[in-house]
Protein backbone atom coordinates (compact mmCIF):
# COMPACT_ATOMS: atom_id res chain seq x y z
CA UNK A 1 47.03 38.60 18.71
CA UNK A 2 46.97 38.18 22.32
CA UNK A 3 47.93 41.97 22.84
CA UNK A 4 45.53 42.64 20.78
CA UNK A 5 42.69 40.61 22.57
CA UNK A 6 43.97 42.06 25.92
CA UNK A 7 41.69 45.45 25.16
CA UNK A 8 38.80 43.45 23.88
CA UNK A 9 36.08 43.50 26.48
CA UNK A 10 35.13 40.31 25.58
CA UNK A 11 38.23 38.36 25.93
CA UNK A 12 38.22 37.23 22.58
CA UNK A 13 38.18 37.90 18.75
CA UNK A 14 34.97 37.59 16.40
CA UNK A 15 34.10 34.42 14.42
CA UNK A 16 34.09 34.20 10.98
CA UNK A 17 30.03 33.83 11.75
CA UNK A 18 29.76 37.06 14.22
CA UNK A 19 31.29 39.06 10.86
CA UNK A 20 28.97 37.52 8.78
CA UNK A 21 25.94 38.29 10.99
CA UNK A 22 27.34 41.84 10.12
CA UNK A 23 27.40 41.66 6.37
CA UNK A 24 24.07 39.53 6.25
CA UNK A 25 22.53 42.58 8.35
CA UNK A 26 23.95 44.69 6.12
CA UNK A 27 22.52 43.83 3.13
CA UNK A 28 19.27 43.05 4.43
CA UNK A 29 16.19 45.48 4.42
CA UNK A 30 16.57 45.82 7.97
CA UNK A 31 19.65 47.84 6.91
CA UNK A 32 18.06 49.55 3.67
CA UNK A 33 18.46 52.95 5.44
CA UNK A 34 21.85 52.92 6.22
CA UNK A 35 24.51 54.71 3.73
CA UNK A 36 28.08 55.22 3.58
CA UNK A 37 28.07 54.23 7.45
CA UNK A 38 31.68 52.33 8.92
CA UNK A 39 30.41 49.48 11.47
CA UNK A 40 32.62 48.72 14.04
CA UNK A 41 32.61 45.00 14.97
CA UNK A 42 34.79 44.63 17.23
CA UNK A 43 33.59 43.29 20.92
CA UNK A 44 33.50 46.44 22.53
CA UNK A 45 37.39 47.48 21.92
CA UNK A 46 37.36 51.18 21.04
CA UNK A 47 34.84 51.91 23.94
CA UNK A 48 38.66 52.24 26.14
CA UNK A 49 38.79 55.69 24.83
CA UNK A 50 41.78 56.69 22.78
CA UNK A 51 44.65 55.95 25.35
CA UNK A 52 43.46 52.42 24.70
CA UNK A 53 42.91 52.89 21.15
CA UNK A 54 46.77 53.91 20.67
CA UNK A 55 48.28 50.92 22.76
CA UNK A 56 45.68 48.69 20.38
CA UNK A 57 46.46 50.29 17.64
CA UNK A 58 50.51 50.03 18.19
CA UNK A 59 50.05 46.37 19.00
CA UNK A 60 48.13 45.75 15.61
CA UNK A 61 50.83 46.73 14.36
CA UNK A 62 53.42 44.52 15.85
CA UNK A 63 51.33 41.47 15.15
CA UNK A 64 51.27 42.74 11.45
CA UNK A 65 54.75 42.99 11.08
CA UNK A 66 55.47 39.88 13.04
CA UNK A 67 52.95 38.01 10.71
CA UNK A 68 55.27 39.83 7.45
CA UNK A 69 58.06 38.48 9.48
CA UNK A 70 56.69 34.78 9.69
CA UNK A 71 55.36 35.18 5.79
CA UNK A 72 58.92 36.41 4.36
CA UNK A 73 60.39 33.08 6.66
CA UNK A 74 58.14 30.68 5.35
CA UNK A 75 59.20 31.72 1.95
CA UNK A 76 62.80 31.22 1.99
């Protein structure tokens, strides 16, 4: 996750209230023109441009598998 966070212009992930600030707006009237949109909450990150957005996007996915790692562990 720290990888990850590296590219975030804000230094840091979302809460858990800052994503539901997101769906709240979304399914408010405030938001009763929007359709089939994808809203990006995510600090600023994919404003780097795609260079960025591939070294993000190949450290995703080394936390993910690291996480599958730690899950597959925990399990034994």
């Amino acid at each position: 996750m720290k990888e990850y966070l590296r590219y975030a212009p804000l230094g840091r992930g979302g809460s858990r209230k800052e994503m539901g600030h997101v769906a709240l707006f979304l399914v408010s009237e405030a938001a009763s023109y929007i359709t089939g949109e994808t809203v990006v909450a995510d600090g600023g990150t994919w404003m780097g441009g795609m260079e960025n957005s591939m070294e993000m996007a190949a450290a995703r996915l080394q936390h993910a598998q690291h996480q599958v790692a730690q899950t597959k562990q925990s399990r034994i």
